[in-house]
C-alpha atoms as a PDB file:
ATOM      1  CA  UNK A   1     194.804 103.219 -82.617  1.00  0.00           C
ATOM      2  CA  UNK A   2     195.579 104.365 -79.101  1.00  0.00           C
ATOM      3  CA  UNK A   3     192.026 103.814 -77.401  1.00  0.00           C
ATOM      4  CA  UNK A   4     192.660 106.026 -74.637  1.00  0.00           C
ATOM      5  CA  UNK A   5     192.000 109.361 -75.211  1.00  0.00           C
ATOM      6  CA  UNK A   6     188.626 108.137 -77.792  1.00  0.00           C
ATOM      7  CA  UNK A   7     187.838 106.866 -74.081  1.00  0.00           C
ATOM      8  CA  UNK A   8     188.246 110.095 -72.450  1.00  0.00           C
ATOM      9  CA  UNK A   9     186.397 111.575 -75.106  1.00  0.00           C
ATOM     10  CA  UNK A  10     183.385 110.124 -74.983  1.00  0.00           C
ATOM     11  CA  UNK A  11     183.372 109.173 -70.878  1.00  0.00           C
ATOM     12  CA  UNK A  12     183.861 105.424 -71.716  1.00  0.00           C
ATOM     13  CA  UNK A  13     184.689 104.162 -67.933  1.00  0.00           C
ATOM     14  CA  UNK A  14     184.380 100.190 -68.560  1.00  0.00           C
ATOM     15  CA  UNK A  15     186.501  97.060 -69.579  1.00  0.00           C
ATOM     16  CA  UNK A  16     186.431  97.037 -73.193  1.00  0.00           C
ATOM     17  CA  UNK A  17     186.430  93.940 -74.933  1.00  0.00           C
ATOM     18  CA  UNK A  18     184.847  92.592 -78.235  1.00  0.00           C
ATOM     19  CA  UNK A  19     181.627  91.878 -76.506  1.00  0.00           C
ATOM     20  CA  UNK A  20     178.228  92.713 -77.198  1.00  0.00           C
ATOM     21  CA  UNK A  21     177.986  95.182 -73.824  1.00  0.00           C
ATOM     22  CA  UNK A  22     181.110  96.584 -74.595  1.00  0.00           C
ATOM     23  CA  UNK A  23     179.602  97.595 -78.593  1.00  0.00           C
ATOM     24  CA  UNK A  24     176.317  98.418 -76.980  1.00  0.00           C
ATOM     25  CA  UNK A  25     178.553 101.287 -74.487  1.00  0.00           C
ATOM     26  CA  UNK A  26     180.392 102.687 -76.973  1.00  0.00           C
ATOM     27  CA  UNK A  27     177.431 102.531 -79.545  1.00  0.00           C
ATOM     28  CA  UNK A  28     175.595 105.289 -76.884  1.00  0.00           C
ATOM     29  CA  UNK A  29     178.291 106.935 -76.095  1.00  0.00           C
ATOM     30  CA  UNK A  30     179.662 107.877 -78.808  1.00  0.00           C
ATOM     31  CA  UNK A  31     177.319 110.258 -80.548  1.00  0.00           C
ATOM     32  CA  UNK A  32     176.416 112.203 -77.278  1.00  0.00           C
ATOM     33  CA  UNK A  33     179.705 112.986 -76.840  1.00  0.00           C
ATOM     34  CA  UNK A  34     180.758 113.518 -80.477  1.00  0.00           C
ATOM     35  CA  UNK A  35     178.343 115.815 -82.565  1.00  0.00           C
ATOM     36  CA  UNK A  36     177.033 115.686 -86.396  1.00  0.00           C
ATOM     37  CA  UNK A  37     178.354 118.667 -87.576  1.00  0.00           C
ATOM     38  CA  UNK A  38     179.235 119.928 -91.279  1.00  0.00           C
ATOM     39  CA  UNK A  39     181.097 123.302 -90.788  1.00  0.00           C
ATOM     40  CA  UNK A  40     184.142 121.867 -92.573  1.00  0.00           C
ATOM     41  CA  UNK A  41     182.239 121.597 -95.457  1.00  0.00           C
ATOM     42  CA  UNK A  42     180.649 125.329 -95.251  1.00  0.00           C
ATOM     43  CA  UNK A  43     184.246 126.445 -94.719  1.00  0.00           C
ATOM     44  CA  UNK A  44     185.451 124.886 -97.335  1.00  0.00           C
ATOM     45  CA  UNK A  45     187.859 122.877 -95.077  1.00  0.00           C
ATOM     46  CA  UNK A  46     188.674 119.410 -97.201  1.00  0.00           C
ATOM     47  CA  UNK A  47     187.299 116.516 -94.776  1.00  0.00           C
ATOM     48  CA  UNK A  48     189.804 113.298 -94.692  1.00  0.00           C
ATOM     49  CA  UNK A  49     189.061 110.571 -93.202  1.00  0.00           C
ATOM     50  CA  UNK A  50     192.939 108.780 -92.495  1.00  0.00           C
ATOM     51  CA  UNK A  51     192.907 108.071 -89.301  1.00  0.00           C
ATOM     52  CA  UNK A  52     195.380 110.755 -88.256  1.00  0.00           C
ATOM     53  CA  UNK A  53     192.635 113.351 -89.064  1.00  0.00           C
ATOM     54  CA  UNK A  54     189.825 111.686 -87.572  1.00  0.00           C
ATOM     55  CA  UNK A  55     191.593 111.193 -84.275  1.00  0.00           C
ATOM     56  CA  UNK A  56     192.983 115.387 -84.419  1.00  0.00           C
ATOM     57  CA  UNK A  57     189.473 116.548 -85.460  1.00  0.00           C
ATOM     58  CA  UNK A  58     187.357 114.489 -83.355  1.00  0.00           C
ATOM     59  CA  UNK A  59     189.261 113.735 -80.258  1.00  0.00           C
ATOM     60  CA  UNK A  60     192.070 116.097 -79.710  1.00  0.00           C
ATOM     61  CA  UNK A  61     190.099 118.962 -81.602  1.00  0.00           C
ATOM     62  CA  UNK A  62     186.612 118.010 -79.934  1.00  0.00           C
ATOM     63  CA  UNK A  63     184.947 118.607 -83.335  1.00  0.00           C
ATOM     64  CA  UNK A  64     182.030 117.358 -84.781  1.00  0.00           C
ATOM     65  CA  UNK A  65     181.804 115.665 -88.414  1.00  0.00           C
ATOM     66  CA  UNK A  66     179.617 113.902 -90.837  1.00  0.00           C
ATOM     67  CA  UNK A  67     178.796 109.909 -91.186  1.00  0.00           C
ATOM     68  CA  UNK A  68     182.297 108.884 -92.989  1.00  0.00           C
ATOM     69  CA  UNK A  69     184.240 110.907 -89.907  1.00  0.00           C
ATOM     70  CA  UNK A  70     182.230 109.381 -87.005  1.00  0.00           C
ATOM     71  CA  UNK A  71     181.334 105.338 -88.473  1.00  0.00           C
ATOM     72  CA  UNK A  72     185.405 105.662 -89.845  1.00  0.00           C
ATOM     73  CA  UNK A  73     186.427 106.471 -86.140  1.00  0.00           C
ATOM     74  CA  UNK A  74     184.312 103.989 -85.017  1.00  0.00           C
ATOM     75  CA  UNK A  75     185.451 101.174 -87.400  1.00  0.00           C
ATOM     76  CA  UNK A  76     188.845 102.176 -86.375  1.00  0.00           C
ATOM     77  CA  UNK A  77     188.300 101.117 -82.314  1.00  0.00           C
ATOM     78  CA  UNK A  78     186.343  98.159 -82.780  1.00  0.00           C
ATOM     79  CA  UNK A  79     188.508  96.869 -85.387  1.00  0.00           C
ATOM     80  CA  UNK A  80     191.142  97.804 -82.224  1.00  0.00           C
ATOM     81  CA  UNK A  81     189.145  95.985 -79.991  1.00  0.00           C
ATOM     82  CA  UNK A  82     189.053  92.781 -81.974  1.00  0.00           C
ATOM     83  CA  UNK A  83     185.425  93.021 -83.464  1.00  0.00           C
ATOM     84  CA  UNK A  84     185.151  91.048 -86.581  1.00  0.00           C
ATOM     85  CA  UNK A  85     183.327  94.498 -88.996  1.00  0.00           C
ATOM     86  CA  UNK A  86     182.104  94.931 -92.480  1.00  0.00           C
ATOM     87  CA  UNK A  87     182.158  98.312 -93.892  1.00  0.00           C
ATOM     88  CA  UNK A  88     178.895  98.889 -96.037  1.00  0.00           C
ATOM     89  CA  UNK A  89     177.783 102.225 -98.353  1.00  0.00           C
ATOM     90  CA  UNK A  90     173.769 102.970 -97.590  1.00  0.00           C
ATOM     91  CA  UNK A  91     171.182 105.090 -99.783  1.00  0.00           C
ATOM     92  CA  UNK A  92     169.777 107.448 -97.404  1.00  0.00           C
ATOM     93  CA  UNK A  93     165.879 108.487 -98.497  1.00  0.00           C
ATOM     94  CA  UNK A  94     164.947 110.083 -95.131  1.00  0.00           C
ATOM     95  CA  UNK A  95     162.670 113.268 -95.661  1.00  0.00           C
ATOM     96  CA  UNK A  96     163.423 112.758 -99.381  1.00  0.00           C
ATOM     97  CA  UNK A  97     160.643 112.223-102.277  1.00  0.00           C
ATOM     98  CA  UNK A  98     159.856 108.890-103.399  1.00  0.00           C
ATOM     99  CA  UNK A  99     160.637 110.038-107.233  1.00  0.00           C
ATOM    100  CA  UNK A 100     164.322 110.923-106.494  1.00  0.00           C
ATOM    101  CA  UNK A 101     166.882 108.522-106.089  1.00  0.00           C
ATOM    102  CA  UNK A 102     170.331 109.752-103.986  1.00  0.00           C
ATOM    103  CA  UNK A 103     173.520 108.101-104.417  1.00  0.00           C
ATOM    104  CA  UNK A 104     175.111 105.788-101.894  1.00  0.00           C
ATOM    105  CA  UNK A 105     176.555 108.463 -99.807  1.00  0.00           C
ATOM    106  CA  UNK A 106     176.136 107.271 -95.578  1.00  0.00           C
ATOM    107  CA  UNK A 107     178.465 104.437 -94.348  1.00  0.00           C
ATOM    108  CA  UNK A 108     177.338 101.565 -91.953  1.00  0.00           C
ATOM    109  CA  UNK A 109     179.119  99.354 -90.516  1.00  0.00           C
ATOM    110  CA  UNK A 110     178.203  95.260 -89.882  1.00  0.00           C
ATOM    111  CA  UNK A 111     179.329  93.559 -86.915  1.00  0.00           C
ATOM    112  CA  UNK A 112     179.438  89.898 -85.955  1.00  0.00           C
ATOM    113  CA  UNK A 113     179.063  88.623 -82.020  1.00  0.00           C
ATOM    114  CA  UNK A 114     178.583  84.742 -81.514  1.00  0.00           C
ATOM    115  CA  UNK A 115     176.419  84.469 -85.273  1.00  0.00           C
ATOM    116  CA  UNK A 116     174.759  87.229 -84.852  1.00  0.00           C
ATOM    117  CA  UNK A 117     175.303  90.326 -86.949  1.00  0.00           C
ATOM    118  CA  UNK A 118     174.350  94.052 -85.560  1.00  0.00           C
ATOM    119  CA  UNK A 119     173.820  96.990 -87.579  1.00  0.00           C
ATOM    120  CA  UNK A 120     176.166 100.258 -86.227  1.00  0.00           C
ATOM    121  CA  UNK A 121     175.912 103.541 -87.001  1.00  0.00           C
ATOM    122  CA  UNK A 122     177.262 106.828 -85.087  1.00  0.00           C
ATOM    123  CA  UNK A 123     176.671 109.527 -87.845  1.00  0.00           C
ATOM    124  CA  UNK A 124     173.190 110.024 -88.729  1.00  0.00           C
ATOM    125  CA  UNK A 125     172.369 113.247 -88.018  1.00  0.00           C
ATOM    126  CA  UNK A 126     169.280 113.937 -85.751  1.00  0.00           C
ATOM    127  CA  UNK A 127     168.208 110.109 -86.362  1.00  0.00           C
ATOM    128  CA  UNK A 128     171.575 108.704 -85.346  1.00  0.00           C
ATOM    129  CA  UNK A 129     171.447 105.143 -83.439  1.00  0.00           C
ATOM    130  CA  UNK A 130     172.654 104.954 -80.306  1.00  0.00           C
ATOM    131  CA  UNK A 131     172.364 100.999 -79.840  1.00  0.00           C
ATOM    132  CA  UNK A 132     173.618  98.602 -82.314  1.00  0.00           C
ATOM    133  CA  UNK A 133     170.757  96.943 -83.908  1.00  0.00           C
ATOM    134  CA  UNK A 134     170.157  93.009 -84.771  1.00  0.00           C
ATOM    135  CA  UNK A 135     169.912  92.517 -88.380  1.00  0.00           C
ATOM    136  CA  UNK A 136     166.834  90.693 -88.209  1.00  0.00           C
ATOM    137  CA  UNK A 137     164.195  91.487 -90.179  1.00  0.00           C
ATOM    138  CA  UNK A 138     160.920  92.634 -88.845  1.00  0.00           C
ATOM    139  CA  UNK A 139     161.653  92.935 -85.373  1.00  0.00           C
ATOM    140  CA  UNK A 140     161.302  96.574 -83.561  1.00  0.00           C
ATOM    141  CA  UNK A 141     164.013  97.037 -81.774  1.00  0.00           C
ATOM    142  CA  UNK A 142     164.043  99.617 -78.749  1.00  0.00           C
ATOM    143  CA  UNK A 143     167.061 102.118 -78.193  1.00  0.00           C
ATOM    144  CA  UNK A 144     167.499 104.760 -75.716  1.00  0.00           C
ATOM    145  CA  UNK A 145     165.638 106.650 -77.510  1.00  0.00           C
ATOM    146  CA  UNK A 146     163.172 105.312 -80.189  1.00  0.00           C
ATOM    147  CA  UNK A 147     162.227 101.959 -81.726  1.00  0.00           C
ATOM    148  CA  UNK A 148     164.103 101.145 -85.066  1.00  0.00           C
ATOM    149  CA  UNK A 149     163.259  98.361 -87.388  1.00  0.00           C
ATOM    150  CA  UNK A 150     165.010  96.638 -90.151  1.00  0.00           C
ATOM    151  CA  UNK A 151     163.112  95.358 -93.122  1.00  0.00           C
ATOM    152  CA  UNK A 152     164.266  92.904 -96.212  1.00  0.00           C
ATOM    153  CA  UNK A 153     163.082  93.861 -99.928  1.00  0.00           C
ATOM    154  CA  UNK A 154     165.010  91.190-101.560  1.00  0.00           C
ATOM    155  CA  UNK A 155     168.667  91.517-100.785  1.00  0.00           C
ATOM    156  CA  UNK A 156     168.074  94.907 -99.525  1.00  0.00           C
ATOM    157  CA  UNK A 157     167.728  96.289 -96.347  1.00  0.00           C
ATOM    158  CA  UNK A 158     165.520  98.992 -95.128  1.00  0.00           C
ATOM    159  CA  UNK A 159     166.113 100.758 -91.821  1.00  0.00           C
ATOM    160  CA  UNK A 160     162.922 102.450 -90.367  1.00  0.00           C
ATOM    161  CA  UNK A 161     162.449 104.820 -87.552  1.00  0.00           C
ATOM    162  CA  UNK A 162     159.440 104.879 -85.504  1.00  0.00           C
ATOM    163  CA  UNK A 163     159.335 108.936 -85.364  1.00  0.00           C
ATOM    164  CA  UNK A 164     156.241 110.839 -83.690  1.00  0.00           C
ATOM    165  CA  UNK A 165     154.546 107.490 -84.272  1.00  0.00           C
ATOM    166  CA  UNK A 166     155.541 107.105 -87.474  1.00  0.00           C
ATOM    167  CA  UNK A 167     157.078 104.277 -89.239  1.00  0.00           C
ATOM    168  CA  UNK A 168     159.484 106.365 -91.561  1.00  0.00           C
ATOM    169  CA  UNK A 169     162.227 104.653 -93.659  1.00  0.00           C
ATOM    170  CA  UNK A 170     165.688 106.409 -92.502  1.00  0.00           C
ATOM    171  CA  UNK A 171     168.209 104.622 -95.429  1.00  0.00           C
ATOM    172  CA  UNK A 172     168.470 101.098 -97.508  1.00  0.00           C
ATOM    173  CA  UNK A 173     171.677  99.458 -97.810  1.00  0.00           C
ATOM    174  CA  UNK A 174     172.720  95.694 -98.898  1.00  0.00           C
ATOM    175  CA  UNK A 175     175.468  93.617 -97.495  1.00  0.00           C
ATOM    176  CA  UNK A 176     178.339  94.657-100.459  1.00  0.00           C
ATOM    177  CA  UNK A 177     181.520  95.342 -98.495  1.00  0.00           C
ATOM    178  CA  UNK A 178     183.032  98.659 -99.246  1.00  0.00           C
ATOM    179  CA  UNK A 179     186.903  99.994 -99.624  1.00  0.00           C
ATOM    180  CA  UNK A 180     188.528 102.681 -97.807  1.00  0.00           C
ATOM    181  CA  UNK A 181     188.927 104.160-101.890  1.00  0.00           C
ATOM    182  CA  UNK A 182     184.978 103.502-102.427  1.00  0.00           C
ATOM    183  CA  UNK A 183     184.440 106.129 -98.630  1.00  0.00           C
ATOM    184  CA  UNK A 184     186.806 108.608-100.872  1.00  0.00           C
ATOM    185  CA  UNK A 185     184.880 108.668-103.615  1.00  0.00           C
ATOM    186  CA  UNK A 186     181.177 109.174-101.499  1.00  0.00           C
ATOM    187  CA  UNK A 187     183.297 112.212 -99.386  1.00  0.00           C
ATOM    188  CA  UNK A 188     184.322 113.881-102.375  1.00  0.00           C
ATOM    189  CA  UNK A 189     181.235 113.659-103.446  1.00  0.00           C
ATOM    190  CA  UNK A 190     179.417 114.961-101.012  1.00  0.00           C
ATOM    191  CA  UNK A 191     182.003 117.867-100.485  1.00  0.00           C
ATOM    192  CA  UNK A 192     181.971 119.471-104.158  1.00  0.00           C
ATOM    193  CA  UNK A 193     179.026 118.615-105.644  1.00  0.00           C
ATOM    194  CA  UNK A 194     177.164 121.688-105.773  1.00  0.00           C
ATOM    195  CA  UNK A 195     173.442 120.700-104.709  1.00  0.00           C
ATOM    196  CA  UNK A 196     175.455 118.831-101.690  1.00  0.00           C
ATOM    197  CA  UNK A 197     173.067 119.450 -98.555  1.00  0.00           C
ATOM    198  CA  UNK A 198     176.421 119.479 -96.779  1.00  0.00           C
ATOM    199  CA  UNK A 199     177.423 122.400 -99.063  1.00  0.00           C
ATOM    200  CA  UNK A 200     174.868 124.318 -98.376  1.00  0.00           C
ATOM    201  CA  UNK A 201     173.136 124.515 -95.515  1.00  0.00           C
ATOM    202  CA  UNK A 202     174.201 124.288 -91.344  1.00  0.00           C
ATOM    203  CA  UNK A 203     173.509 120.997 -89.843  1.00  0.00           C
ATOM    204  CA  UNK A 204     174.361 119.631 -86.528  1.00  0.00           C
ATOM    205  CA  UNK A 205     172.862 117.006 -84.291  1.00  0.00           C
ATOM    206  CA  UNK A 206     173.317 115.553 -81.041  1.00  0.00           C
ATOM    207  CA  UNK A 207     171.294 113.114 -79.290  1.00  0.00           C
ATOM    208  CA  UNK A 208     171.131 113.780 -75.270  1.00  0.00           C
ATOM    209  CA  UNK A 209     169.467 111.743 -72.110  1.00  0.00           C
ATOM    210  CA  UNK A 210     165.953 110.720 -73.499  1.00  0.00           C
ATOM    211  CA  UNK A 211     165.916 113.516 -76.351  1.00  0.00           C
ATOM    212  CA  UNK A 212     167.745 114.896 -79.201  1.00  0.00           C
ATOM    213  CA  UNK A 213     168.803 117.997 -80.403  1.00  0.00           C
ATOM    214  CA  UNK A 214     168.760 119.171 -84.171  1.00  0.00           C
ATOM    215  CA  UNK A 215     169.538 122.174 -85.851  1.00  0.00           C
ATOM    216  CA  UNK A 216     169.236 123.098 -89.467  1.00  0.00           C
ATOM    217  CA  UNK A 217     169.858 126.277 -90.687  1.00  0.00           C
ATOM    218  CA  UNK A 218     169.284 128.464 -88.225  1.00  0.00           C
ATOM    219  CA  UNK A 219     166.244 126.362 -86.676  1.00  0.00           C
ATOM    220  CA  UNK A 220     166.631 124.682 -83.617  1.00  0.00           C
ATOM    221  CA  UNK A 221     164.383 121.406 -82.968  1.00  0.00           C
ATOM    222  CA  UNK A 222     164.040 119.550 -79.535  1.00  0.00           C
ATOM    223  CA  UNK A 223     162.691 115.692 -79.689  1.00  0.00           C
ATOM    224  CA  UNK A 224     161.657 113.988 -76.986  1.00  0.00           C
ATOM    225  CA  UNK A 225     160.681 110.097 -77.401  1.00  0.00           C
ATOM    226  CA  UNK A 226     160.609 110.793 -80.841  1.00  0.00           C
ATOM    227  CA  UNK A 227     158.045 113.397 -80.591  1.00  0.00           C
ATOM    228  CA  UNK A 228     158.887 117.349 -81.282  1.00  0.00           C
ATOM    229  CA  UNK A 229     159.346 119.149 -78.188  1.00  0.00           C
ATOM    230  CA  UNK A 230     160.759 122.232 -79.083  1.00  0.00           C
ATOM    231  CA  UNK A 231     161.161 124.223 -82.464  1.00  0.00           C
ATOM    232  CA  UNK A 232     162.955 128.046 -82.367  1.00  0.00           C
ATOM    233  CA  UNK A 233     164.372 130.302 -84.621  1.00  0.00           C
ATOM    234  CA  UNK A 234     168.212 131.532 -83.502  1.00  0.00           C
ATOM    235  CA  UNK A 235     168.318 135.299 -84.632  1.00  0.00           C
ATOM    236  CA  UNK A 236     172.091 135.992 -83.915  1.00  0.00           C
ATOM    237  CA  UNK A 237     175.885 134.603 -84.791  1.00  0.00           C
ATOM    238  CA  UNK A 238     176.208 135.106 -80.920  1.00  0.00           C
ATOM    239  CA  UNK A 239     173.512 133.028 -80.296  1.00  0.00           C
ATOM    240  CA  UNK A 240     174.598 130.570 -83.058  1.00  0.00           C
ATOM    241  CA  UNK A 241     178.020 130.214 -81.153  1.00  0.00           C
ATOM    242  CA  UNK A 242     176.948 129.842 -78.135  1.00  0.00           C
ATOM    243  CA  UNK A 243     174.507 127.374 -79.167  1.00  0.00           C
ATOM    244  CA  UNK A 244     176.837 125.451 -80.875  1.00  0.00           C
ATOM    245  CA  UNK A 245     179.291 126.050 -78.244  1.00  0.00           C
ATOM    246  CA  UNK A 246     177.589 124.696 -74.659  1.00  0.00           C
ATOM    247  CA  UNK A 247     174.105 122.391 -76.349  1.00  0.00           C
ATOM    248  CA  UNK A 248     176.017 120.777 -79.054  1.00  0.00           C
ATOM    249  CA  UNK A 249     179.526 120.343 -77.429  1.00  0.00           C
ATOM    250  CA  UNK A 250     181.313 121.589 -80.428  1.00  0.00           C
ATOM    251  CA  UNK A 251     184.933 123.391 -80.155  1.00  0.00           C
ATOM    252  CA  UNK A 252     184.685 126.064 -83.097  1.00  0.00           C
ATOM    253  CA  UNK A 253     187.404 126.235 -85.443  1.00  0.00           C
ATOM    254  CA  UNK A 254     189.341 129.421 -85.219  1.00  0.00           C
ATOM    255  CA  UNK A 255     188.320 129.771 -89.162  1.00  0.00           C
ATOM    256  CA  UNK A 256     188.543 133.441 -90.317  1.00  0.00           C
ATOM    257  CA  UNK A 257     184.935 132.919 -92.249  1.00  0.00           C
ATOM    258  CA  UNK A 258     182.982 131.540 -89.195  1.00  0.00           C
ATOM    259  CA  UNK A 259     181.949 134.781 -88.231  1.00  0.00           C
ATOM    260  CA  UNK A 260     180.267 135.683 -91.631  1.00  0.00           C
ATOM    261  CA  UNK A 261     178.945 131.962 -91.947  1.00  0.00           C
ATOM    262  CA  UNK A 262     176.782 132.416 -88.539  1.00  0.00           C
ATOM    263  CA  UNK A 263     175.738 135.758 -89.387  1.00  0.00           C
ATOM    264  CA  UNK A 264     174.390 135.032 -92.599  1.00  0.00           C
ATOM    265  CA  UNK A 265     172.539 131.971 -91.144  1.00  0.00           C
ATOM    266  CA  UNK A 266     171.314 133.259 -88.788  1.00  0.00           C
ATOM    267  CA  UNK A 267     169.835 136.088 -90.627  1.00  0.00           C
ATOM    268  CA  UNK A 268     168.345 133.607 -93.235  1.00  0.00           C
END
């Protein structure tokens, strides 16, 4: 992968080298320069993930994507940079009810520095990371923006949040390494199922300098320290646009649909 222009992208400036400050750099930068965003799917664009259509969506496109386009792109430069990764498949229960079980649909990625093993993850939506985390058990772990935690049922792992105040549990994953086939399988999943929150329903995130920005719908939310800040309704496809446009840093797709999309979210 030609590192360069991923650099550019996201304002990377340093010496990059398979080092813990160098992971720690690219971990922030990343998702503030590269937003969640699922209008692919609510265009009924296909989402791939070879690396040829990461790199022309996300970098040369300046689009947005979902957790396979952003943790793929970033498995993709470490794994450039020399950073010994394992690809893992996580079970996301954030904001979800205890009695229903989701599929392994969010990919993680494992790193290794000097024994220790950190916990990456660029495409998370409005609780993305934006540090690696140590995948130690029990310890809170402060970001630039909240605390996270890591807990151990068994041989499974728990990531928490600490959200408002809050402990709340974000997604559990184990330490099973996954296939470029097994990432397929969750994306086409995620893209045609019908009940598919990607299928249905505008979501984009982007975390900024000490807060975050999430929209849903047509509801914009504004945390700061973890805290809400902020919570509006956007009445207009202009305003949608524009929105998405200048506070979320994405470039819209010249997609004959958009138009209709925005105005029938925002009049939901």
């Amino acid at each position: 992968m030609k590192l360069k222009p991923y650099f550019d992208r996201i304002g990377f400036r340093g010496r990059a080298k398979p080092d813990l400050a160098t992971l720690q750099a690219l971990h922030r930068l990343h998702p503030t320069a590269i937003p969640f965003e699922n209008l692919s799917t609510l265009l009924g664009e296909p989402v791939r993930l070879e690396s040829e259509a990461l790199e022309d969506k996300l970098i040369r496109r300046r689009r947005g994507g979902y957790c396979f386009e952003h943790n793929a792109l970033f498995q993709s430069v470490l794994e450039t940079l020399g950073f010994e990764l394992v690809p893992l498949a996580a079970r996301v229960v954030w904001n979800r009810d205890q009695s229903y079980v989701n599929p392994r649909t969010h990919m993680v990625l494992l790193a290794a520095l000097g024994g220790t093993r950190y916990l990456c993850d660029v495409g998370f939506g409005g609780a993305t990371l934006t540090a690696p985390l140590e995948l130690v058990p029990g310890l809170d772990q402060l970001t630039p923006h909240e605390v996270f935690k890591i807990n151990a049922i068994g041989d499974i792992f728990e990531l928490q949040i600490n959200f408002g105040g809050e402990w709340r549990a974000a997604y559990e994953f184990d330490l099973q390494p996954q296939r470029a086939i097994d990432y397929e399988a969750m994306n086409h999943f995620v893209q045609t199922w019908p009940d598919s929150h990607f299928r249905r329903r505008l979501m984009a995130a982007r975390p900024l300098e000490g807060a975050r920005l999430s929209l849903g719908g047509n509801e914009l939310s504004r945390y700061e320290s973890g805290r809400l800040a902020e919570r509006r309704s956007i009445a207009s496809s202009r305003a949608l646009k524009s929105l998405l446009t200048n506070e979320f840093g994405i470039a819209l797709p010249a997609h004959d649909r958009l138009d209709s999309l925005l105005e029938r979210i925002a009049r939901t």
